[in-house]
PDB file of N, CA and C in Angstrom:
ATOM      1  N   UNK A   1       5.614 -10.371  10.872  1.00  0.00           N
ATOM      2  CA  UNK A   1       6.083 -10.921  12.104  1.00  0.00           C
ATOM      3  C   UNK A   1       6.842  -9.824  12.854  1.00  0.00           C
ATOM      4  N   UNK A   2       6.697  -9.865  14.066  1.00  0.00           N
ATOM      5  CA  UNK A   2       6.945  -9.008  14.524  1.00  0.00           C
ATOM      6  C   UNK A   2       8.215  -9.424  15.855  1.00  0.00           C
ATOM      7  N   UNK A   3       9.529  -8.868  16.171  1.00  0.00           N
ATOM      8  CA  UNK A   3      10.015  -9.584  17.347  1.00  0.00           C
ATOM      9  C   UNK A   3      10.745  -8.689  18.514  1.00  0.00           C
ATOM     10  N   UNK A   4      10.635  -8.897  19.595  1.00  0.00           N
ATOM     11  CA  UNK A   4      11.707  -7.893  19.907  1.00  0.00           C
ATOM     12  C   UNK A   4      13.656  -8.338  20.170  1.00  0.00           C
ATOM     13  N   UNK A   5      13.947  -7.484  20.173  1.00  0.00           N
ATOM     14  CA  UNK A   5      15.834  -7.277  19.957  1.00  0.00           C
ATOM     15  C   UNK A   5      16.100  -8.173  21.272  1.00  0.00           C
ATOM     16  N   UNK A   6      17.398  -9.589  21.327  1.00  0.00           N
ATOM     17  CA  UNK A   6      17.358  -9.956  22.029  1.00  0.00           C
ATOM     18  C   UNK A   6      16.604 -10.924  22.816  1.00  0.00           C
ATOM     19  N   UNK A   7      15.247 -10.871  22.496  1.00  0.00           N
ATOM     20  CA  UNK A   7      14.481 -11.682  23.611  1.00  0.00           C
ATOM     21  C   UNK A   7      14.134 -12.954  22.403  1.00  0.00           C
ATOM     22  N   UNK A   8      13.759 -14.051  23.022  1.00  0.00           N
ATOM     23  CA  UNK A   8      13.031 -15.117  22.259  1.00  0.00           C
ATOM     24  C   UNK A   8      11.549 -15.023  22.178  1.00  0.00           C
ATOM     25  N   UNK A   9      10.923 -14.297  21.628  1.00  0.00           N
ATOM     26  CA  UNK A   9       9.437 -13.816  21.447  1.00  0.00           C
ATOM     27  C   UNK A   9       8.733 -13.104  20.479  1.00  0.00           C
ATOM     28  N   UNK A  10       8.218 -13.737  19.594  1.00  0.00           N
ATOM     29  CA  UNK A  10       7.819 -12.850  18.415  1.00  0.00           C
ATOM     30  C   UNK A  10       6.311 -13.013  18.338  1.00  0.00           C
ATOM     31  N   UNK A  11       5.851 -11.932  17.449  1.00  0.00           N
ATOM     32  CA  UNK A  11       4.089 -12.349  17.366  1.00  0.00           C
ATOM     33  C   UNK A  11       4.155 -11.991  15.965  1.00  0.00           C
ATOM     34  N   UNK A  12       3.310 -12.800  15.475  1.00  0.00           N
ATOM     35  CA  UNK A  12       2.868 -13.326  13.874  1.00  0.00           C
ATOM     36  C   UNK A  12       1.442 -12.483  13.502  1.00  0.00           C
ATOM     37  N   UNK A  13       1.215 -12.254  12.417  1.00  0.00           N
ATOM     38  CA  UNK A  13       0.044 -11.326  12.321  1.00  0.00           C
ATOM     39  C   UNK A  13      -0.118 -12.657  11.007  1.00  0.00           C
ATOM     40  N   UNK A  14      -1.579 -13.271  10.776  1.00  0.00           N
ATOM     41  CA  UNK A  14      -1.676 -13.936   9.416  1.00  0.00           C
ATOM     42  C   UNK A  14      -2.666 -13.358   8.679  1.00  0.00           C
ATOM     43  N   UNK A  15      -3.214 -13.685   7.785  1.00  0.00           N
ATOM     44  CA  UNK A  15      -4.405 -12.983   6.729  1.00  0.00           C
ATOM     45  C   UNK A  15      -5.250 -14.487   6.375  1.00  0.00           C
ATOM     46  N   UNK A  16      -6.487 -14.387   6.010  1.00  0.00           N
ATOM     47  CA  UNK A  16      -7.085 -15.525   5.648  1.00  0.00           C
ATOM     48  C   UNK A  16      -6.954 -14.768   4.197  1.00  0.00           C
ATOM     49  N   UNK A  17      -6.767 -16.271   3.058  1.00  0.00           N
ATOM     50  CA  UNK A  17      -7.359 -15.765   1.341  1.00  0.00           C
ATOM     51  C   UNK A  17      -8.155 -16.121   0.955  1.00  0.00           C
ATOM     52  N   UNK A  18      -9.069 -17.103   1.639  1.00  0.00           N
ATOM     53  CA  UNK A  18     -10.130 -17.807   1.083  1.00  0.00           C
ATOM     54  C   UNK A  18     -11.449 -16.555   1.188  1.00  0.00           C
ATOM     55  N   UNK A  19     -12.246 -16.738   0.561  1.00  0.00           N
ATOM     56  CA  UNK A  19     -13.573 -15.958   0.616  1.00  0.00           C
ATOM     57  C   UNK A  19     -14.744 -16.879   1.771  1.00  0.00           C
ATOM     58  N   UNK A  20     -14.241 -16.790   3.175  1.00  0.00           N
ATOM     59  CA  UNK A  20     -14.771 -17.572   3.682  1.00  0.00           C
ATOM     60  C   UNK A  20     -15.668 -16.267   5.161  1.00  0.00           C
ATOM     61  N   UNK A  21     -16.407 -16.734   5.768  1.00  0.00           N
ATOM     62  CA  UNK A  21     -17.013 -15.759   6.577  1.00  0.00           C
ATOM     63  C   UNK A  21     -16.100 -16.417   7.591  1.00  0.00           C
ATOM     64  N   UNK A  22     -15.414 -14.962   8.443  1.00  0.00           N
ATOM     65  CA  UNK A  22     -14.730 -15.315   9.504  1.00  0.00           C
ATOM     66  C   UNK A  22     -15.227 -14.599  10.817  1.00  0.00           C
ATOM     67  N   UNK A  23     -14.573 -15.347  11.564  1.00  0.00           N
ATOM     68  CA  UNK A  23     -15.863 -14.916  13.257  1.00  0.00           C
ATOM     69  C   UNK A  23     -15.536 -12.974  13.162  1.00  0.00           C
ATOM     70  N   UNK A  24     -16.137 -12.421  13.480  1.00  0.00           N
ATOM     71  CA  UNK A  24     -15.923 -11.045  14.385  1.00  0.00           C
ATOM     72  C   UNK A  24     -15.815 -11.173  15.591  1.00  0.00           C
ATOM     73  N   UNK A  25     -14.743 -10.244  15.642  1.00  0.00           N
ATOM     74  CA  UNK A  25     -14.078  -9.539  16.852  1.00  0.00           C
ATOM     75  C   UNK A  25     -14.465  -8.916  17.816  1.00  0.00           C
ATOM     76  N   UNK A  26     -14.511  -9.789  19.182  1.00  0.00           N
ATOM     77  CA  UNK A  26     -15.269  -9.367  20.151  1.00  0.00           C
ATOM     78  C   UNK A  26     -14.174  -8.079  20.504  1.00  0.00           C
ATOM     79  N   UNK A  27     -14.753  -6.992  21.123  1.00  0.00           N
ATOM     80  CA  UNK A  27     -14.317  -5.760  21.336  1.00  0.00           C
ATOM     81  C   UNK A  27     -13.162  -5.497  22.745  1.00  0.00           C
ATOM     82  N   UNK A  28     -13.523  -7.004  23.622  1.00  0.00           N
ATOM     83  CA  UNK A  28     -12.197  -6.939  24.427  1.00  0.00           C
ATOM     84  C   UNK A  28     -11.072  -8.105  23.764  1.00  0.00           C
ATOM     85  N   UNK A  29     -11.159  -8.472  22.796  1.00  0.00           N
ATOM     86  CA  UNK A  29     -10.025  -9.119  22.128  1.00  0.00           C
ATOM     87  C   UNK A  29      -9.088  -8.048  22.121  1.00  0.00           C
ATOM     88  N   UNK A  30      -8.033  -7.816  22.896  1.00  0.00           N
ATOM     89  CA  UNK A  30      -6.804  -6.355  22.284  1.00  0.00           C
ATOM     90  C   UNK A  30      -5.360  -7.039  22.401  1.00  0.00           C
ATOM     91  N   UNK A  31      -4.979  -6.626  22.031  1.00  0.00           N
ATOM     92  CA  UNK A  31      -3.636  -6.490  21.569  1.00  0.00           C
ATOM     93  C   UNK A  31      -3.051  -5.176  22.460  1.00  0.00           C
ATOM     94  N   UNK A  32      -2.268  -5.513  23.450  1.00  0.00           N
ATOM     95  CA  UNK A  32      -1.590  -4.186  24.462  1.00  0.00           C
ATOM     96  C   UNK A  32      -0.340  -4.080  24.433  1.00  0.00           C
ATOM     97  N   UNK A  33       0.116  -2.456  24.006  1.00  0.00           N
ATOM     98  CA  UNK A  33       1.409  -2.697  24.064  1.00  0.00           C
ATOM     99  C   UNK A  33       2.152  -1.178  25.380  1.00  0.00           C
ATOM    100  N   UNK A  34       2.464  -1.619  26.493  1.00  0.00           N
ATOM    101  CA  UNK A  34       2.996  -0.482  26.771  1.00  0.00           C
ATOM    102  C   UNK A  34       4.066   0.344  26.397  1.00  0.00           C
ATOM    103  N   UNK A  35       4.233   1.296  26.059  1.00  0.00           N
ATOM    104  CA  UNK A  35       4.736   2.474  25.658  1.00  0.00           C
ATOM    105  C   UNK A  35       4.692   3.877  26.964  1.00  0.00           C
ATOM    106  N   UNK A  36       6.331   3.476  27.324  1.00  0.00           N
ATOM    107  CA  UNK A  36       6.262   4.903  28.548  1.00  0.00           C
ATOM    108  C   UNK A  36       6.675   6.006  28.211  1.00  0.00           C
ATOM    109  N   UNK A  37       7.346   5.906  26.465  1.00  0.00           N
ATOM    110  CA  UNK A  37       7.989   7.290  26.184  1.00  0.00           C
ATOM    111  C   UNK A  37       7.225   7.961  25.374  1.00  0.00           C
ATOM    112  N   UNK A  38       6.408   8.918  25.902  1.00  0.00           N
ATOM    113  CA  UNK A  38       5.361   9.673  25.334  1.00  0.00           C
ATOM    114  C   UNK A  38       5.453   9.991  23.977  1.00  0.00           C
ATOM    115  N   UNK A  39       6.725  10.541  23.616  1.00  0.00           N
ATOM    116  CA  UNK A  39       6.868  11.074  22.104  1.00  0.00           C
ATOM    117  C   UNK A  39       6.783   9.512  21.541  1.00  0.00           C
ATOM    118  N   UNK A  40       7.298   8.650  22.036  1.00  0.00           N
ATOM    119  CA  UNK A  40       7.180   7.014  20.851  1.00  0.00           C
ATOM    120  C   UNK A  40       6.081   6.857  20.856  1.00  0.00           C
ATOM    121  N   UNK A  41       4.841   6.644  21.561  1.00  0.00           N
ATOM    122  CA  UNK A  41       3.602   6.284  22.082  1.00  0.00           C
ATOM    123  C   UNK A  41       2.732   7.601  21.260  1.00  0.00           C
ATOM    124  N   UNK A  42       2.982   8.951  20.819  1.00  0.00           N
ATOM    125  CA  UNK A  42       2.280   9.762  20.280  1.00  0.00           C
ATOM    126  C   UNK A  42       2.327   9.312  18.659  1.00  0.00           C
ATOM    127  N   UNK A  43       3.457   8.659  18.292  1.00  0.00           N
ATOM    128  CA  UNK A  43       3.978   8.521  16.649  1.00  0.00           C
ATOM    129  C   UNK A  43       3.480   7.164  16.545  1.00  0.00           C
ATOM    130  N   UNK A  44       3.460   6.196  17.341  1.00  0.00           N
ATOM    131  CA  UNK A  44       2.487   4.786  17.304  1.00  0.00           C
ATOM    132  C   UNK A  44       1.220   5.158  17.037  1.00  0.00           C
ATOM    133  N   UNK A  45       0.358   6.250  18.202  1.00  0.00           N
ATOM    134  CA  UNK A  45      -0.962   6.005  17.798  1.00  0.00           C
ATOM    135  C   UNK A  45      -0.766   6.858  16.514  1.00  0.00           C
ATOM    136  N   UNK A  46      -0.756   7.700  15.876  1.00  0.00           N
ATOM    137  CA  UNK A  46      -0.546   8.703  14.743  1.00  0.00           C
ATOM    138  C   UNK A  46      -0.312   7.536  13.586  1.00  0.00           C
ATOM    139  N   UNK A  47       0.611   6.590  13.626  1.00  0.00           N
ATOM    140  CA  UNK A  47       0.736   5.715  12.472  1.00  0.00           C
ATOM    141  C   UNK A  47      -0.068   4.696  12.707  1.00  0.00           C
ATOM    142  N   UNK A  48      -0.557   4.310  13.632  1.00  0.00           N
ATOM    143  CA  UNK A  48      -2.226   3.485  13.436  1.00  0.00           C
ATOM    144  C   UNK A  48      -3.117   3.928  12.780  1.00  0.00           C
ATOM    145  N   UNK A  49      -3.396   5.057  13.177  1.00  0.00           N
ATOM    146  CA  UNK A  49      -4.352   5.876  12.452  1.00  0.00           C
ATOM    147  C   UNK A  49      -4.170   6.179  10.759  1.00  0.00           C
ATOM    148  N   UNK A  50      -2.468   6.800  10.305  1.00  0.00           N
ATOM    149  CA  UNK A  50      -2.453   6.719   9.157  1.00  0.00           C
ATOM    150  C   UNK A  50      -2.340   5.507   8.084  1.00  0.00           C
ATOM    151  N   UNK A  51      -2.213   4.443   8.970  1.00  0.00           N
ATOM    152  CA  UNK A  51      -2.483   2.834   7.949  1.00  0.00           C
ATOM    153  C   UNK A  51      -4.164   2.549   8.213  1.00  0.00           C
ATOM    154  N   UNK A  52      -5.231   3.328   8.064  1.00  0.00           N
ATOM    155  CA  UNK A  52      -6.531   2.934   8.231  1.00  0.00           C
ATOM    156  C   UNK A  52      -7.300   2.750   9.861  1.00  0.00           C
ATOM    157  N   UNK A  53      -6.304   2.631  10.944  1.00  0.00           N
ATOM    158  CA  UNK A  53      -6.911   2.814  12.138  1.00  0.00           C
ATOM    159  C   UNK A  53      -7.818   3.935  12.442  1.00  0.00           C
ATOM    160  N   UNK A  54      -8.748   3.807  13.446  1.00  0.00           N
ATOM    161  CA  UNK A  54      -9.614   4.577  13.943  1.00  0.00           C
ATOM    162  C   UNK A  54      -9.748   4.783  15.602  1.00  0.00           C
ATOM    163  N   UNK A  55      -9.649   5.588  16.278  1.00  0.00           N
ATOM    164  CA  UNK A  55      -9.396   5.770  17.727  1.00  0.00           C
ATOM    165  C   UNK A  55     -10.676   5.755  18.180  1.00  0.00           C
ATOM    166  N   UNK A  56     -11.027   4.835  18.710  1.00  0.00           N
ATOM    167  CA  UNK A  56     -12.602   4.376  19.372  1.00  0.00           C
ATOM    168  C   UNK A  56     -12.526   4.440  21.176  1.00  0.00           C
ATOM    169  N   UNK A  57     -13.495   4.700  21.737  1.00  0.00           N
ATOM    170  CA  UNK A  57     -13.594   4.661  23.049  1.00  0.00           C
ATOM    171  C   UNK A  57     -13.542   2.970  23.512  1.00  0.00           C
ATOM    172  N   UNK A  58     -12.892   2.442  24.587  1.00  0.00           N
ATOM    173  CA  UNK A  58     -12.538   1.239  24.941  1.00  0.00           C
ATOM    174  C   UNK A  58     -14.235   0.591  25.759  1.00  0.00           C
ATOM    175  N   UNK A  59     -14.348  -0.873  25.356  1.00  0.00           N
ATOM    176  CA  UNK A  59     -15.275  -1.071  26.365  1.00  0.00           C
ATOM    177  C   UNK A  59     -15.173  -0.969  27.544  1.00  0.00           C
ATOM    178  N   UNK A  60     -13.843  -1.409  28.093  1.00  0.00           N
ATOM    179  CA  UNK A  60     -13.342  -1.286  29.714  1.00  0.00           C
ATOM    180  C   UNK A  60     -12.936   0.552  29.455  1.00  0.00           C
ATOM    181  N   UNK A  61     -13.012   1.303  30.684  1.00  0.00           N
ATOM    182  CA  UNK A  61     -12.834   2.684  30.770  1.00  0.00           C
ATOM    183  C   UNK A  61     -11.216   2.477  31.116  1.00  0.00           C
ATOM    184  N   UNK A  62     -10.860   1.381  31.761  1.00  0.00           N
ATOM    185  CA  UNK A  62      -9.261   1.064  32.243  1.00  0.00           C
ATOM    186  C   UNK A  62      -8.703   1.560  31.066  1.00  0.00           C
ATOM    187  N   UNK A  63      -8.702   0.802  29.636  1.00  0.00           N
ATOM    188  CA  UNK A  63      -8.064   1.430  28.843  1.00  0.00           C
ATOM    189  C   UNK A  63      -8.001   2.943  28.287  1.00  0.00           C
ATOM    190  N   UNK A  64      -8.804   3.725  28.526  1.00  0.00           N
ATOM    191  CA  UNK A  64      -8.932   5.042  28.353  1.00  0.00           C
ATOM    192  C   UNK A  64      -8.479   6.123  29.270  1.00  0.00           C
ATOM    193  N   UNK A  65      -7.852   5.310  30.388  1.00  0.00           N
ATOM    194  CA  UNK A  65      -6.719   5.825  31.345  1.00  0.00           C
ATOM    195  C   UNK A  65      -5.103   5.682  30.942  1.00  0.00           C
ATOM    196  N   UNK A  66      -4.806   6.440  30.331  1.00  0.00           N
ATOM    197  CA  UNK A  66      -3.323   6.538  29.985  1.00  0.00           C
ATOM    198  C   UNK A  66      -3.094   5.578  29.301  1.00  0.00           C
ATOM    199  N   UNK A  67      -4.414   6.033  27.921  1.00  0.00           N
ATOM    200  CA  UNK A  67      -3.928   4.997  26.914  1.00  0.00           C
ATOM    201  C   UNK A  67      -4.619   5.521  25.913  1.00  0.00           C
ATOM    202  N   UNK A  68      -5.052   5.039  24.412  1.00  0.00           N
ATOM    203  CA  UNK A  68      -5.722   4.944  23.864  1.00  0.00           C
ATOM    204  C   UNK A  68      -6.138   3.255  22.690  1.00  0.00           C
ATOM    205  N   UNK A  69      -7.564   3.376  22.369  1.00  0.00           N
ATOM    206  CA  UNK A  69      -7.568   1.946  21.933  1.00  0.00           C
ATOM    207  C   UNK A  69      -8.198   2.357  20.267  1.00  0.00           C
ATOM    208  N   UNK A  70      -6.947   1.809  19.657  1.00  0.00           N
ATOM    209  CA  UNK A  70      -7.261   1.487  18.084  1.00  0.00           C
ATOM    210  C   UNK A  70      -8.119   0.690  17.436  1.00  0.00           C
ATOM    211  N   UNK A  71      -8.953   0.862  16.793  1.00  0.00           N
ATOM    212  CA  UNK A  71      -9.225  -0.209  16.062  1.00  0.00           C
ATOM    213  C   UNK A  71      -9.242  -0.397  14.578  1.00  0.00           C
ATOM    214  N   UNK A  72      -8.582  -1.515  13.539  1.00  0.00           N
ATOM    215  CA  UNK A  72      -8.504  -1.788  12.488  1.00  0.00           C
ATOM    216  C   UNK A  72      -9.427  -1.532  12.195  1.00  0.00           C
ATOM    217  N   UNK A  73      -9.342  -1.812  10.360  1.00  0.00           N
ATOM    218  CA  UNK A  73     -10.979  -1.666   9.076  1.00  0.00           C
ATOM    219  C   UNK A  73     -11.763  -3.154   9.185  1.00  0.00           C
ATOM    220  N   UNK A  74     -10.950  -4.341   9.888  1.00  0.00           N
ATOM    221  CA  UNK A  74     -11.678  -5.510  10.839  1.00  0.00           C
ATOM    222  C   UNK A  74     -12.177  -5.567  12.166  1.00  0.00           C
ATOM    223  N   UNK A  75     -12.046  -4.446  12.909  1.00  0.00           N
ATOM    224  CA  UNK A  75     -12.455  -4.770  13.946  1.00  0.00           C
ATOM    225  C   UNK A  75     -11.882  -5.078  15.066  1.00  0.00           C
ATOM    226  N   UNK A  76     -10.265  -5.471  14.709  1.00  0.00           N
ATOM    227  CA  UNK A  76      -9.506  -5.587  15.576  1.00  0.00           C
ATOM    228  C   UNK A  76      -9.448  -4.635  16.425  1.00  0.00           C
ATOM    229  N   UNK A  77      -8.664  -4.724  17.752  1.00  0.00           N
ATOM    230  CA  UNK A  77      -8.756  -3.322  18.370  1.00  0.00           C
ATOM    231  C   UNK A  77      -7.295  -3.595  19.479  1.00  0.00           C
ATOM    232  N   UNK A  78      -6.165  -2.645  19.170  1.00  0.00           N
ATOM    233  CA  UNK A  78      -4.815  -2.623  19.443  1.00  0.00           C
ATOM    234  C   UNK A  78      -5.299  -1.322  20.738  1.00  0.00           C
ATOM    235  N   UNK A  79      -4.472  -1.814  22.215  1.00  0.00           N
ATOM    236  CA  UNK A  79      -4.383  -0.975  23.042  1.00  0.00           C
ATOM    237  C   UNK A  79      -2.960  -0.276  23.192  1.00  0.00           C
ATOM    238  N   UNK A  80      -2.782   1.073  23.180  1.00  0.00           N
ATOM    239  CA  UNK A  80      -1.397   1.451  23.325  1.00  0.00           C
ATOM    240  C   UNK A  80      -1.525   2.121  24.558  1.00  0.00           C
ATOM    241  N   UNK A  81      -0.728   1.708  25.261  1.00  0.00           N
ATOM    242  CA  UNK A  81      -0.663   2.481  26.905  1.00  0.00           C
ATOM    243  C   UNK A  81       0.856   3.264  27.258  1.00  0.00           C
ATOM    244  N   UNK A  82       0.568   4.147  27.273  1.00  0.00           N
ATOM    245  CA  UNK A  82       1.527   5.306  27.511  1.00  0.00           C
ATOM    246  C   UNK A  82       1.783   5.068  29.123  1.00  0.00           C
ATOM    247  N   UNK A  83       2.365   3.914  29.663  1.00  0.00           N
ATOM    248  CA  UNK A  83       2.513   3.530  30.689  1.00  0.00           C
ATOM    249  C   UNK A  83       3.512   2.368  30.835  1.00  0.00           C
ATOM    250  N   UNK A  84       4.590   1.941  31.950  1.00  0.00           N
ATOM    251  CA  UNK A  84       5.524   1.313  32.364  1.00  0.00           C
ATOM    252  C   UNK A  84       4.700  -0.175  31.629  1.00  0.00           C
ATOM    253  N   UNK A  85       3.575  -0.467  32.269  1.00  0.00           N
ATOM    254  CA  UNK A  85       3.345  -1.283  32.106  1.00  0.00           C
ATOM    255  C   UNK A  85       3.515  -2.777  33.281  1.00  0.00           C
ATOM    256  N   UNK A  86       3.183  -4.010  33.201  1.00  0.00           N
ATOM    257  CA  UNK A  86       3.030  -4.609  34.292  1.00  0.00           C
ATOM    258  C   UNK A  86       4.803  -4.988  34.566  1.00  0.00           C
ATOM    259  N   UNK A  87       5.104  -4.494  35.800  1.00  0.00           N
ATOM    260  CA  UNK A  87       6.490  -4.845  35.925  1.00  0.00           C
ATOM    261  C   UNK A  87       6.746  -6.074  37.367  1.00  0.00           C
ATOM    262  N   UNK A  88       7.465  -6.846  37.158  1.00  0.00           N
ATOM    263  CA  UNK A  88       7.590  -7.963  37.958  1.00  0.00           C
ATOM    264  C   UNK A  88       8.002  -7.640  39.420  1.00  0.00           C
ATOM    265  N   UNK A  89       7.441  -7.854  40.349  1.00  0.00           N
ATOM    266  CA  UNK A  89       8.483  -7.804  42.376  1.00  0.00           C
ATOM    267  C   UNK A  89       9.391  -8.071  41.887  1.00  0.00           C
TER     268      UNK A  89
END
């Protein structure tokens, strides 16, 4: 589980244990996290990669603009954007 400091908002990661066939992961399913401080955002993707991630080209090219897109040994696929990110008027 994952939360941030302060805010009321957390995201849950679960695992299935059953030996059951589970759907695959359509390739714009992502997970986005912006990251504007380059050195934090260089040591994120670096430790994706060293827990089994793989740095794949994005189906949308958007993400391959000041970003890069991970994907798990499932298929998942985590976007990290070295960018502010969507900020409110």
């Amino acid at each position: 589980m994952l939360g941030l400091p302060h805010q009321h908002v957390h995201l849950e990661i679960t695992k299935h244990e059953e030996d059951e066939s589970l759907p695959v992961p359509h390739p714009e399913q992502l997970l986005v996290f912006y990251i504007p401080d380059e050195e934090e955002f260089q040591q994120m993707k670096k430790r994706l990669i060293a827990f089994g991630g793989r740095h794949v080209t994005s189906t949308n090219p958007y993400w391959d603009r000041g970003g890069v897109t991970i994907e798990d040994p499932d298929g998942y696929r985590v976007v990290l954007m070295n960018t502010e990110g969507i900020t409110p008027d």
